[in-house]
Protein backbone atom coordinates (compact mmCIF):
# COMPACT_ATOMS: atom_id res chain seq x y z
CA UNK A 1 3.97 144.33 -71.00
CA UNK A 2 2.79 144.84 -67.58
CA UNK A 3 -1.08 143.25 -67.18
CA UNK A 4 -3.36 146.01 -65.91
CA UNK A 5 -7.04 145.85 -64.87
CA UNK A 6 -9.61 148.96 -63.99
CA UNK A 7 -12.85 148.55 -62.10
CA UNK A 8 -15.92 151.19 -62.46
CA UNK A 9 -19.04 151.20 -60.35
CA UNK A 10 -22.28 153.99 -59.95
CA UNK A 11 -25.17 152.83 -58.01
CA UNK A 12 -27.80 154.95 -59.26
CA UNK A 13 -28.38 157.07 -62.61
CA UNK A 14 -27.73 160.23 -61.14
CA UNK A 15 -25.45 163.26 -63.12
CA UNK A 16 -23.90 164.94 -59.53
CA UNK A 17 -22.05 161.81 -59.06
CA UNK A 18 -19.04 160.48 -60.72
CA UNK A 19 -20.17 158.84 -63.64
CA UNK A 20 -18.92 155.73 -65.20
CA UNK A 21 -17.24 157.30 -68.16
CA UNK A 22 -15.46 160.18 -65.94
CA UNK A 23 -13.89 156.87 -63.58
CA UNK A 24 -12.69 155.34 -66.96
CA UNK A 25 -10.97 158.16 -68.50
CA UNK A 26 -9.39 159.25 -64.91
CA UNK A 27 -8.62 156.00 -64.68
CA UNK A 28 -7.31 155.30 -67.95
CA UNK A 29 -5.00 158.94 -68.35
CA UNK A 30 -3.16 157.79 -64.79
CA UNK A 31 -2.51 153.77 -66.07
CA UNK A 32 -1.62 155.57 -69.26
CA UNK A 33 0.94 157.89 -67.33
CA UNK A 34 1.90 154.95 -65.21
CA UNK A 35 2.32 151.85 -67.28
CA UNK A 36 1.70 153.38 -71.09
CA UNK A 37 -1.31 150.53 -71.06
CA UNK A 38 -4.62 150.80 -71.18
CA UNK A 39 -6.30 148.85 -68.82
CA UNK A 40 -8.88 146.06 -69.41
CA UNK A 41 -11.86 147.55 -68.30
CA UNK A 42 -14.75 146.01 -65.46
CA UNK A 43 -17.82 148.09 -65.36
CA UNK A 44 -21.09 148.32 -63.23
CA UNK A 45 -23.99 150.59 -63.69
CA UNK A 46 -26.36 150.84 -61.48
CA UNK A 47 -25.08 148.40 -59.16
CA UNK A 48 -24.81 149.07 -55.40
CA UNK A 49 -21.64 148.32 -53.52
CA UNK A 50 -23.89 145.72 -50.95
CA UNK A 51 -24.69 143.46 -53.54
CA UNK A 52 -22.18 140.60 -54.06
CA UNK A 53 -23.78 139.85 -57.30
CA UNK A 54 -22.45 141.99 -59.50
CA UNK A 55 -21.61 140.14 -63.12
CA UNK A 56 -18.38 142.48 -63.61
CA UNK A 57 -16.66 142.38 -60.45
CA UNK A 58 -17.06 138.26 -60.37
CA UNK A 59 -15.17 138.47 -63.71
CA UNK A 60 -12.03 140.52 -62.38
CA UNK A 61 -12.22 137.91 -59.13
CA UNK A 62 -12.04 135.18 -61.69
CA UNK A 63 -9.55 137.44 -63.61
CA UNK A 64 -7.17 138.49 -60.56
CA UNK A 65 -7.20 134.67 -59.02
CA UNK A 66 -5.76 132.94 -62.43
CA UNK A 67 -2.37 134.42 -62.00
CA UNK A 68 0.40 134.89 -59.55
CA UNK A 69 2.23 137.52 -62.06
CA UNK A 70 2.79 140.83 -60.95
CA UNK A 71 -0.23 143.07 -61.89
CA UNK A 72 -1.78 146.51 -61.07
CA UNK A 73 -5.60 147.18 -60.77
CA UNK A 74 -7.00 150.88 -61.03
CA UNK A 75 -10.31 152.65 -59.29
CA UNK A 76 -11.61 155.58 -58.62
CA UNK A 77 -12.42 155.32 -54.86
CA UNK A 78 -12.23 151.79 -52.56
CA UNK A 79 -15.62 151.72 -52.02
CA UNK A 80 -16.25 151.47 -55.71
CA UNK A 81 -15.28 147.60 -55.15
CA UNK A 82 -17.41 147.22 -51.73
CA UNK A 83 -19.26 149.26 -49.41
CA UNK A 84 -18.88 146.76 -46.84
CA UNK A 85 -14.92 147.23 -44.98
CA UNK A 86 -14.64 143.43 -44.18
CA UNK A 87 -15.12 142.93 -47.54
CA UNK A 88 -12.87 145.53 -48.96
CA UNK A 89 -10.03 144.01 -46.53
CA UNK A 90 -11.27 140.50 -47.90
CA UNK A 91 -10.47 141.36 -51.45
CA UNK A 92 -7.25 143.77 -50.43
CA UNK A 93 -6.16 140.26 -48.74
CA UNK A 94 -6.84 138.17 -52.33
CA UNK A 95 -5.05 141.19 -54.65
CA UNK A 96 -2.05 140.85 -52.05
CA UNK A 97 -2.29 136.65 -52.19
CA UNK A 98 -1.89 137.25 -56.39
CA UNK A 99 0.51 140.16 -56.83
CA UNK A 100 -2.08 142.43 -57.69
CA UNK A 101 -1.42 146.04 -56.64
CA UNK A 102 -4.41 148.36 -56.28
CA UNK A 103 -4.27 151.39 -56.59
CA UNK A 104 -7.05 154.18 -55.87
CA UNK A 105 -7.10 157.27 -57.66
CA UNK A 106 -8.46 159.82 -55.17
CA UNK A 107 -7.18 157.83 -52.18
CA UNK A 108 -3.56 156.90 -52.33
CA UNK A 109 -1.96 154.66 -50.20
CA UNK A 110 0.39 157.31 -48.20
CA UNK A 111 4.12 156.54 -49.35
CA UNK A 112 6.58 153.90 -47.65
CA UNK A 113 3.74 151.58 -46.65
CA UNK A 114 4.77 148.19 -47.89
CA UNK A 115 3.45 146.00 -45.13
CA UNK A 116 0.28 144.39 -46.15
CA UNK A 117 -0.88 145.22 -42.10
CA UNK A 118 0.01 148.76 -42.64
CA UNK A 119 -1.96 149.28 -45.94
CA UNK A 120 -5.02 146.96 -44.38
CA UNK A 121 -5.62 149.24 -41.74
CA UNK A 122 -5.12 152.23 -43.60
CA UNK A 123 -7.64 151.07 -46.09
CA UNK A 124 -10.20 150.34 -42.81
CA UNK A 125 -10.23 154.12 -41.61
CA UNK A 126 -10.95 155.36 -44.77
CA UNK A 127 -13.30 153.09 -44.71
CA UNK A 128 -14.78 154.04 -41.37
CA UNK A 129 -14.42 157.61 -42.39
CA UNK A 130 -16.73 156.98 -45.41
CA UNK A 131 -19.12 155.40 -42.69
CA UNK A 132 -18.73 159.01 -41.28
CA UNK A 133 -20.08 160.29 -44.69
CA UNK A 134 -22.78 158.35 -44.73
CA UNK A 135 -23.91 159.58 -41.31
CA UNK A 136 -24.24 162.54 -42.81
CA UNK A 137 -26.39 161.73 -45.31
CA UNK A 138 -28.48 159.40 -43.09
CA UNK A 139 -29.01 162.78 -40.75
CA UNK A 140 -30.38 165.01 -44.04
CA UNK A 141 -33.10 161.57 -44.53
CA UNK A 142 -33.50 162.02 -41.20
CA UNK A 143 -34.75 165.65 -41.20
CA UNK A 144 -36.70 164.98 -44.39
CA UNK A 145 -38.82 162.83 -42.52
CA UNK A 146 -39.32 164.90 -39.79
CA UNK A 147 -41.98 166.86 -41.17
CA UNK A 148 -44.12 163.41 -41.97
CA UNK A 149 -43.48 162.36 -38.63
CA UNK A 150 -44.50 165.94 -37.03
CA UNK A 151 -47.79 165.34 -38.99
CA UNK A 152 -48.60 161.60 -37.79
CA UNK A 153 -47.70 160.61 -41.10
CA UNK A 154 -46.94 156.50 -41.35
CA UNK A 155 -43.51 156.60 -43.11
CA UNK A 156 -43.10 152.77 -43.36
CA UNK A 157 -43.46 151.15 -46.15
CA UNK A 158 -44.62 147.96 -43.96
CA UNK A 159 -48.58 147.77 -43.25
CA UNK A 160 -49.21 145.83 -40.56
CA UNK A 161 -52.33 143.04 -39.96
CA UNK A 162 -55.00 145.21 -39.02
CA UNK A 163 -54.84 148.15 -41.35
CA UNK A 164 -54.43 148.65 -45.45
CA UNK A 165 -52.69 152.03 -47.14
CA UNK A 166 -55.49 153.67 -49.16
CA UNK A 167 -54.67 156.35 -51.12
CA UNK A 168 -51.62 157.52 -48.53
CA UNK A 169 -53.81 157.39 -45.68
CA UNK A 170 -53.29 154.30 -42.95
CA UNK A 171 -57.13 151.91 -42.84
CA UNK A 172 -58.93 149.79 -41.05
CA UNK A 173 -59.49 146.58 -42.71
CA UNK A 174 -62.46 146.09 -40.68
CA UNK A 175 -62.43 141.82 -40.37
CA UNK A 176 -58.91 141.96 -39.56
CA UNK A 177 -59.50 145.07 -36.60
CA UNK A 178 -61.79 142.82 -35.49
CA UNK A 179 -59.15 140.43 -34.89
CA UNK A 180 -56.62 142.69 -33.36
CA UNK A 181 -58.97 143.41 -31.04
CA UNK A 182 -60.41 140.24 -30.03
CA UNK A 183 -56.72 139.01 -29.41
CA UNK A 184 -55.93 141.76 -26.63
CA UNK A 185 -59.17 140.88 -25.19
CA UNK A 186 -58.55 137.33 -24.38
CA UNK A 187 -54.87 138.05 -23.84
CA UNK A 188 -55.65 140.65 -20.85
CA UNK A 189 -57.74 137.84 -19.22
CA UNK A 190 -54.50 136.00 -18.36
CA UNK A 191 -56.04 132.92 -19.38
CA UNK A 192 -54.24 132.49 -22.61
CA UNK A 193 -50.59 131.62 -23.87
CA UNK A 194 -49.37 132.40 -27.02
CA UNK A 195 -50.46 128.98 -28.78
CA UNK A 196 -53.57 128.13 -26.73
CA UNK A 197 -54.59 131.93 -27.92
CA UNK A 198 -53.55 131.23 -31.77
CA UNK A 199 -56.06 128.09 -31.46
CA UNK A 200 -58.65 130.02 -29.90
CA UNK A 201 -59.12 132.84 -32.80
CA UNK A 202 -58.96 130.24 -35.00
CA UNK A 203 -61.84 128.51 -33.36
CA UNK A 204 -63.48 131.54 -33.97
CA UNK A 205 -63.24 131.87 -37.37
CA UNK A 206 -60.47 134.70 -37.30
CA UNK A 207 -57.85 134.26 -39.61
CA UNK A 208 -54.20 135.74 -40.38
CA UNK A 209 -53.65 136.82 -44.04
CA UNK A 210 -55.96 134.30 -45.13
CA UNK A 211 -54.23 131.16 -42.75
CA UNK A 212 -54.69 130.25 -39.16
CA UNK A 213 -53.02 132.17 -36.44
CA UNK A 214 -49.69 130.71 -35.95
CA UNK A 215 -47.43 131.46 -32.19
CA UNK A 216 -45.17 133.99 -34.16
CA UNK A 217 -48.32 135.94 -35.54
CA UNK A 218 -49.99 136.63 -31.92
CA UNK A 219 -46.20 137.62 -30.95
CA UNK A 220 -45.99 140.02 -33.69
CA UNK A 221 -49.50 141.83 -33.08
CA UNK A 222 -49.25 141.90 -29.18
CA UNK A 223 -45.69 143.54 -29.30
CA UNK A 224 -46.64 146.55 -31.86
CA UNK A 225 -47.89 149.78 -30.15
CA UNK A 226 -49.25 150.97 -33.79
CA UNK A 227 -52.71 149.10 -32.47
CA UNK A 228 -52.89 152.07 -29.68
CA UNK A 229 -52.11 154.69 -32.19
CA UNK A 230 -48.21 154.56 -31.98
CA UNK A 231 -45.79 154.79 -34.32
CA UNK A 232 -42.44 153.17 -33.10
CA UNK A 233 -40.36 154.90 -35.86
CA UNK A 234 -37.41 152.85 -35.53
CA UNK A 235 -33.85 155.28 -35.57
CA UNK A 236 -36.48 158.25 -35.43
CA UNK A 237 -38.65 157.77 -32.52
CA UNK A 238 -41.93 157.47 -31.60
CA UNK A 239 -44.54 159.33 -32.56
CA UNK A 240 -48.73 159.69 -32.42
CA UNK A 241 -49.96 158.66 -35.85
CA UNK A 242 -52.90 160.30 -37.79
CA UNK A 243 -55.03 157.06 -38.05
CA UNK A 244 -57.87 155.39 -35.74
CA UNK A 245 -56.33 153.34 -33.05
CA UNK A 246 -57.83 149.82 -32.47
CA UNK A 247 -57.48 149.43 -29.33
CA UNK A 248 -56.93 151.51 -26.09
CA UNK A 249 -53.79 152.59 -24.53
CA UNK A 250 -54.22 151.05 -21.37
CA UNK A 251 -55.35 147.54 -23.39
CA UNK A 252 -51.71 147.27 -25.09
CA UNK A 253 -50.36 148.48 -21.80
CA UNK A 254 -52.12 145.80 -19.93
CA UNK A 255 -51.11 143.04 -22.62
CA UNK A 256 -47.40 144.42 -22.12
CA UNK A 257 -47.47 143.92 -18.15
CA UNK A 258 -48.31 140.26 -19.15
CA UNK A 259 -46.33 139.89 -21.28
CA UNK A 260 -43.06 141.25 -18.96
CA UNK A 261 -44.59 138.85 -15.87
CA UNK A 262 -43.96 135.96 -17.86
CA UNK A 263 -40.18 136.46 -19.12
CA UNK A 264 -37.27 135.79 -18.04
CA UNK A 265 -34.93 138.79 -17.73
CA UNK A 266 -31.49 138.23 -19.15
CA UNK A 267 -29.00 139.50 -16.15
CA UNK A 268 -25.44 140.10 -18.40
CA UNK A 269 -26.02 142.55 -21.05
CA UNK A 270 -22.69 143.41 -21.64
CA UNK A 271 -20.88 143.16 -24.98
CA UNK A 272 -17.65 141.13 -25.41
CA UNK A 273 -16.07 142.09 -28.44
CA UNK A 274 -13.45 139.64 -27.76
CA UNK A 275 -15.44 136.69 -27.39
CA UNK A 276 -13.84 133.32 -29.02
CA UNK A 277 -10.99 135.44 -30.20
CA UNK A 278 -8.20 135.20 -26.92
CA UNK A 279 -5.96 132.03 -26.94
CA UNK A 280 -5.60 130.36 -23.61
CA UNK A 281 -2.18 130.13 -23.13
CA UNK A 282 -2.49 126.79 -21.54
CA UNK A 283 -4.42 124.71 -23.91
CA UNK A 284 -4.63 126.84 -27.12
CA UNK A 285 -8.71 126.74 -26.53
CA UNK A 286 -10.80 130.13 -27.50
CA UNK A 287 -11.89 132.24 -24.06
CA UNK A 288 -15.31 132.65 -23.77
CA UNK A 289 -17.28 135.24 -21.57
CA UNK A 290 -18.20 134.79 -17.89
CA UNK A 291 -19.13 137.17 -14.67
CA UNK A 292 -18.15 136.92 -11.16
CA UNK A 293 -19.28 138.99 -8.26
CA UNK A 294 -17.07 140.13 -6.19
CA UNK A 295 -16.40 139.63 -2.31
CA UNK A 296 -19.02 142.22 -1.07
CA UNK A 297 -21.54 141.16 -3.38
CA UNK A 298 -22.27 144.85 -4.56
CA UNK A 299 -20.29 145.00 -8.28
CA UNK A 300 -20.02 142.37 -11.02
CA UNK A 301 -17.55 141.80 -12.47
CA UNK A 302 -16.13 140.57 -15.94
CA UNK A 303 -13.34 138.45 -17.39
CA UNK A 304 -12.57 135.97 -20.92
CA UNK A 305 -12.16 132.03 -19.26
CA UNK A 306 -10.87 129.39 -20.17
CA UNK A 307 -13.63 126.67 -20.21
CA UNK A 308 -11.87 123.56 -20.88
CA UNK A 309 -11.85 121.09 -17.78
CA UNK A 310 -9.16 119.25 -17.83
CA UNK A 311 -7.03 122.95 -18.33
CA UNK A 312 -5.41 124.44 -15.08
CA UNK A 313 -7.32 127.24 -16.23
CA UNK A 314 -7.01 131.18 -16.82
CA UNK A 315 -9.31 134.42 -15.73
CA UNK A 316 -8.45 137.47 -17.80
CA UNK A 317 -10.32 141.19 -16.87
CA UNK A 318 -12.67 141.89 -19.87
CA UNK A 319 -12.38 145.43 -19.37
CA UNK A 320 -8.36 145.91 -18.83
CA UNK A 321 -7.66 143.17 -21.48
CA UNK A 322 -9.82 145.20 -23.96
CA UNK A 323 -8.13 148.48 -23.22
CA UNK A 324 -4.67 146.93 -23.38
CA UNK A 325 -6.14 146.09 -26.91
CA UNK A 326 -6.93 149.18 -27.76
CA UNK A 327 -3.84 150.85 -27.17
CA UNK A 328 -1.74 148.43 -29.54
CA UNK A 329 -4.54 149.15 -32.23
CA UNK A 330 -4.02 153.48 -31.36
CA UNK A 331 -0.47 152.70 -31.53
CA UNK A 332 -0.56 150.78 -34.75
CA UNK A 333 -2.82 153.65 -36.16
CA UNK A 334 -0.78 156.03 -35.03
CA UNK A 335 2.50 154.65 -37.24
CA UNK A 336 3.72 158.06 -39.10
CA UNK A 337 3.24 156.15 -42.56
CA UNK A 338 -0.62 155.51 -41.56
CA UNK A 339 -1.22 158.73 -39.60
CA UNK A 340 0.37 161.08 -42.22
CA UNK A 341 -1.41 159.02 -44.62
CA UNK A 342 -4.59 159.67 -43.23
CA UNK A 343 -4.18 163.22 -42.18
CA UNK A 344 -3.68 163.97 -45.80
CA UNK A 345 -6.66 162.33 -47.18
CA UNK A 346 -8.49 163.99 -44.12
CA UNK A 347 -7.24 167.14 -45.34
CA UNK A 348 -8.15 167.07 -49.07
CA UNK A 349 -11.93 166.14 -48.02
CA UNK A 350 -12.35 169.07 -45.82
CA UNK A 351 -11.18 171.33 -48.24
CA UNK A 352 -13.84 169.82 -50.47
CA UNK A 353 -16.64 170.00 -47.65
CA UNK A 354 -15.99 174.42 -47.07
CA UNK A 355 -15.19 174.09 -51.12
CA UNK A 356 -19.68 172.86 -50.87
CA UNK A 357 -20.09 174.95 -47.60
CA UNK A 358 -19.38 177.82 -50.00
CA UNK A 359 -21.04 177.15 -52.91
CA UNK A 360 -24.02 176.52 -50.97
CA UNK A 361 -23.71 179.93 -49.25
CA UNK A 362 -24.16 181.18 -52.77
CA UNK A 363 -26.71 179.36 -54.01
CA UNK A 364 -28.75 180.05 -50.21
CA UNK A 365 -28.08 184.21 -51.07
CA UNK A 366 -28.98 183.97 -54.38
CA UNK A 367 -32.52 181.99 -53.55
CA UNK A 368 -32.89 184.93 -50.63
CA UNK A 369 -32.23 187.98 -53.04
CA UNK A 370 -34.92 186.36 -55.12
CA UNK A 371 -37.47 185.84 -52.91
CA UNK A 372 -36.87 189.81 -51.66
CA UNK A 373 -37.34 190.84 -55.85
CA UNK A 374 -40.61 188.95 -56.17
CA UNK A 375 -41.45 191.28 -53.38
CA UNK A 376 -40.00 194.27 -54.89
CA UNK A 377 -41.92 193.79 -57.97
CA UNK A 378 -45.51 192.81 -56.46
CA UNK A 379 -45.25 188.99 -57.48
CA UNK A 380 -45.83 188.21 -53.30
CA UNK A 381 -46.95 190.61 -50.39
CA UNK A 382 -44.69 191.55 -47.28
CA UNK A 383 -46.54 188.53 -45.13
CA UNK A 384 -45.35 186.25 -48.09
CA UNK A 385 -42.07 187.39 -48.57
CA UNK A 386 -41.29 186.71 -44.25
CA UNK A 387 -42.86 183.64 -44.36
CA UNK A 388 -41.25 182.28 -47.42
CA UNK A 389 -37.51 183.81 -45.69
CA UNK A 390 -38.61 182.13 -42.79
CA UNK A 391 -39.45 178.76 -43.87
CA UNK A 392 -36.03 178.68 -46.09
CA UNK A 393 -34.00 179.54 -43.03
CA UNK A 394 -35.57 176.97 -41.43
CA UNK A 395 -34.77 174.37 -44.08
CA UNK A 396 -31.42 175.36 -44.22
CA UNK A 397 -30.62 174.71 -41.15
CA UNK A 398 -31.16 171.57 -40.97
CA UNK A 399 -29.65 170.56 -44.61
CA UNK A 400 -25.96 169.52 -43.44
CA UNK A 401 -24.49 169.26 -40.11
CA UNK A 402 -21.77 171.67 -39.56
CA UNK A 403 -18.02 171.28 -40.53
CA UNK A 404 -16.86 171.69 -37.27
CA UNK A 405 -18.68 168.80 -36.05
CA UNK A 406 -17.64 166.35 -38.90
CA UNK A 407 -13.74 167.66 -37.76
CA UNK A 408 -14.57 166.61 -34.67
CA UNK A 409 -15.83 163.20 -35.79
CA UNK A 410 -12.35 162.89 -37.17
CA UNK A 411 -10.14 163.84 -34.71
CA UNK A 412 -11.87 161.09 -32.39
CA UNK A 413 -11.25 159.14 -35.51
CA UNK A 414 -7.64 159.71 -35.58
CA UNK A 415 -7.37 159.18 -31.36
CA UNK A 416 -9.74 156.57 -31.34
CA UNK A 417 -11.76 158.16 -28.90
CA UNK A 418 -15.52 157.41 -30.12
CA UNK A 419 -16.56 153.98 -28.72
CA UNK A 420 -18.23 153.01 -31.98
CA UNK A 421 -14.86 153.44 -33.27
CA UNK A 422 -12.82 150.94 -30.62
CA UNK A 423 -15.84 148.30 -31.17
CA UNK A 424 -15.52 148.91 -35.21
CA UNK A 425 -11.98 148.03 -34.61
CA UNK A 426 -11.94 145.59 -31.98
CA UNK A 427 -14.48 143.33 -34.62
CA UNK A 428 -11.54 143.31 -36.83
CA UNK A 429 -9.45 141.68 -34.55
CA UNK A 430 -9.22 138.09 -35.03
CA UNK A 431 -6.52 136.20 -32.37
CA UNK A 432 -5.16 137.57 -29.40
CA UNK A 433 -2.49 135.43 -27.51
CA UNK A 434 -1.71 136.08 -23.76
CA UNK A 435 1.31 135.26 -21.77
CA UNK A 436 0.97 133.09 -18.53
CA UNK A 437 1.12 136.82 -16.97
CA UNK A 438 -2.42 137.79 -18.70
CA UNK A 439 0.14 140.11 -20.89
CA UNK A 440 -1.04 140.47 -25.05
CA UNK A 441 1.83 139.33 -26.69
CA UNK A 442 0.23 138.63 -30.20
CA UNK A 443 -2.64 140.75 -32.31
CA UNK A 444 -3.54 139.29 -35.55
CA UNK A 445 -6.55 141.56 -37.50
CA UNK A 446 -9.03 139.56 -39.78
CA UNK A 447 -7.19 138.24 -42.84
CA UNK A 448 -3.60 138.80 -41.65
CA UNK A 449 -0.25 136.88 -40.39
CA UNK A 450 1.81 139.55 -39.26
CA UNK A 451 1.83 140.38 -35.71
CA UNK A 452 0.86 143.85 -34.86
CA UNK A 453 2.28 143.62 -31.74
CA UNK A 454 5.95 143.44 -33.10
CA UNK A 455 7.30 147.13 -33.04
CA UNK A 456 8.75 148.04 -36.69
């Protein structure tokens, strides 16, 4: 009898999601239909997908790595295993290495796609399309927080030196203000480096969380604008907050011209996603970045080296070696057994998303025809009833963003057109080889033998 294995995961406690038991009896009527076993069961409540450390899923590791016998292991979505897609592709990688087949429930592997390269990559755009998802939901946080932010609200859950959280409202902590303070003073005089200033409050009897000023404490405090009354806000911006600034604007902006006068600007701020991953077709050594400028010394310009001495050498362009790239990887993608693949899981989850869009349309006109009867029967005057409309319109608007957009997300998906899409990718490529000609002859992703470059 065939060996078969199912794996359950919910992060939180929460009844809209799929719940444990619903995974294991999906899960258990299709190995049932399948294989006429019932699998041995791995289960995680409560347990997010970014922790490693997750008591069930080291037992099926354990359990998946002590055979080489042909096996078949059941769940509900990928991401029930990991969140994270290097991961996922690590453990697709292992299940291949011991015969194990997975198979996911809602997300089937598209029919015909044998090669382990085929169902890698497959598995990595669902992946990123999840990571479209979860944009989603990041942009609904996002507009929850606007409100706090629109009233100076501090929405971090980080206090920093200087200040204490009483009661929801940011402090003074009047010693340590003092201190704050006394730092952008002698700071501004120019007189005063980082470490000759941590000894000098010290001398004075200031003190950091109980400890003497250390070099990485009068960092921290001159580099945070919250001392001038400003928020930084990370992803969501800056913003004035509601509490009593400790020093003046033009103190921190003083401290920050200082500051600048003394660094050293870096000049090469490009990315090379292809750093340490081109073999030199020489020597076999890893290409590392470099810049060159050209004859008229108005435009730099970028290439992968070879920096071994005694090696005749080889200068490839960054930027037409990492397009070349990037059309292999589109045409890979675009494979029929992938791209049908994906257009039909793309297809069932926009059916779901107008399936919500719907509902939600309901629910929104049902809310609105109740608001106009409390009106109707003299629970809330005409004033009440248009500001209550108003403010729900308003909150509706920015619940979701629109389907139309999220299809667009996926048809640059599918063509590969959003650059955080090519650099997802292009981080999952682990060797390229070059001809003498500065031609890719050889693409290898993370985890993989088989050469993508090799037309089926």
């Amino acid at each position: 009898m065939e060996e078969v294995y199912s794996y359950d995961r919910t992060s939180v406690w929460d009844t809209q999601k799929v719940s444990n038991d619903a995974q294991w009896e999906i899960i258990r009527s299709r190995s049932l239909e399948d294989t006429e076993c019932i699998p041995q069961r791995f289960s995680e409540r409560g347990k997010s997908g970014g922790n490693d450390d997750r008591p069930a899923l080291k037992k099926l590791i354990i359990e998946i790595r002590s055979s080489y016998i042909k096996r078949k292991l059941y769940v509900w979505r990928y991401d029930r295993i990991f969140r994270e897609t290097q991961k996922a592709l690590e453990f697709v990688e292992l299940c291949h290495k011991h015969n194990v087949e997975i198979i996911s429930i809602s997300e089937p592997l598209p029919e015909g796609s044998s090669s382990l390269a085929l169902k890698t990559m497959f598995v990595q755009l669902l992946f990123i399309n999840a990571s479209m998802q979860r944009e989603t939901i990041i942009e609904n946080i996002r507009n929850g927080l606007a409100y706090k932010r629109s009233n100076g609200d501090y929405i971090s859950s980080a206090i920093p030196f200087g200040y204490r959280l009483i009661e929801g409202k940011i402090i003074q902590n009047e010693q340590e203000a003092k201190a704050v303070k006394r730092l952008f003073e002698l700071y501004a005089s120019d007189d005063y480096g980082y470490k000759r200033l941590a000894d000098k409050l010290t001398e004075e009897g200031y003190l950091f969380n109980d400890h003497p000023f250390k070099v990485h404490n009068i960092w921290n405090i001159l580099d945070k604008s919250i001392y001038y009354g400003i928020v930084k806000g990370g992803t969501f911006g800056e913003y004035k907050g509601n509490f009593e600034p400790i020093i003046s604007e033009s103190e921190f902006k003083k401290a920050q011209a200082i500051r600048e006068s003394r660094n050293v600007t870096k000049v090469n701020r490009r990315e090379y996603p292809l750093r340490k991953k081109i073999i030199c077709p020489y020597c076999g050594r890893r290409l590392s970045p470099t810049q060159r400028w050209n004859y008229s010394k108005t435009k730099r310009l970028h290439y992968y080296h070879c920096t071994k001495r005694e090696c005749s050498g080889i200068y490839v362009s960054a930027t037409k070696t990492e397009n070349m790239l990037l059309k292999i990887l589109k045409r890979f993608v675009n494979e029929d057994v992938i791209y049908q693949g994906i257009i039909t899981e793309i297809d069932s989850q926009m059916k779901q998303l107008i399936k919500k869009e719907k509902q939600k349309d309901q629910k929104n006109a049902q809310s609105r025809r109740e608001i106009v009867k409390q009106f109707e029967d003299g629970i809330i005057t005409l004033d009440e009833m248009k500001d209550l409309l108003s403010s729900f319109d308003e909150s509706q608007s920015k619940q979701t963003i629109p389907i139309e957009n999220y299809r667009t997300q996926l048809d640059q998906l599918l063509e590969l057109r959003k650059q955080s899409i090519q650099q997802l990718l292009l981080d999952h490529v682990e060797v390229v080889t070059v001809q003498k000609d500065k031609k890719i002859d050889g693409v290898f992703l993370q985890g993989l033998s088989e050469n993508i470059c090799i037309k089926k």
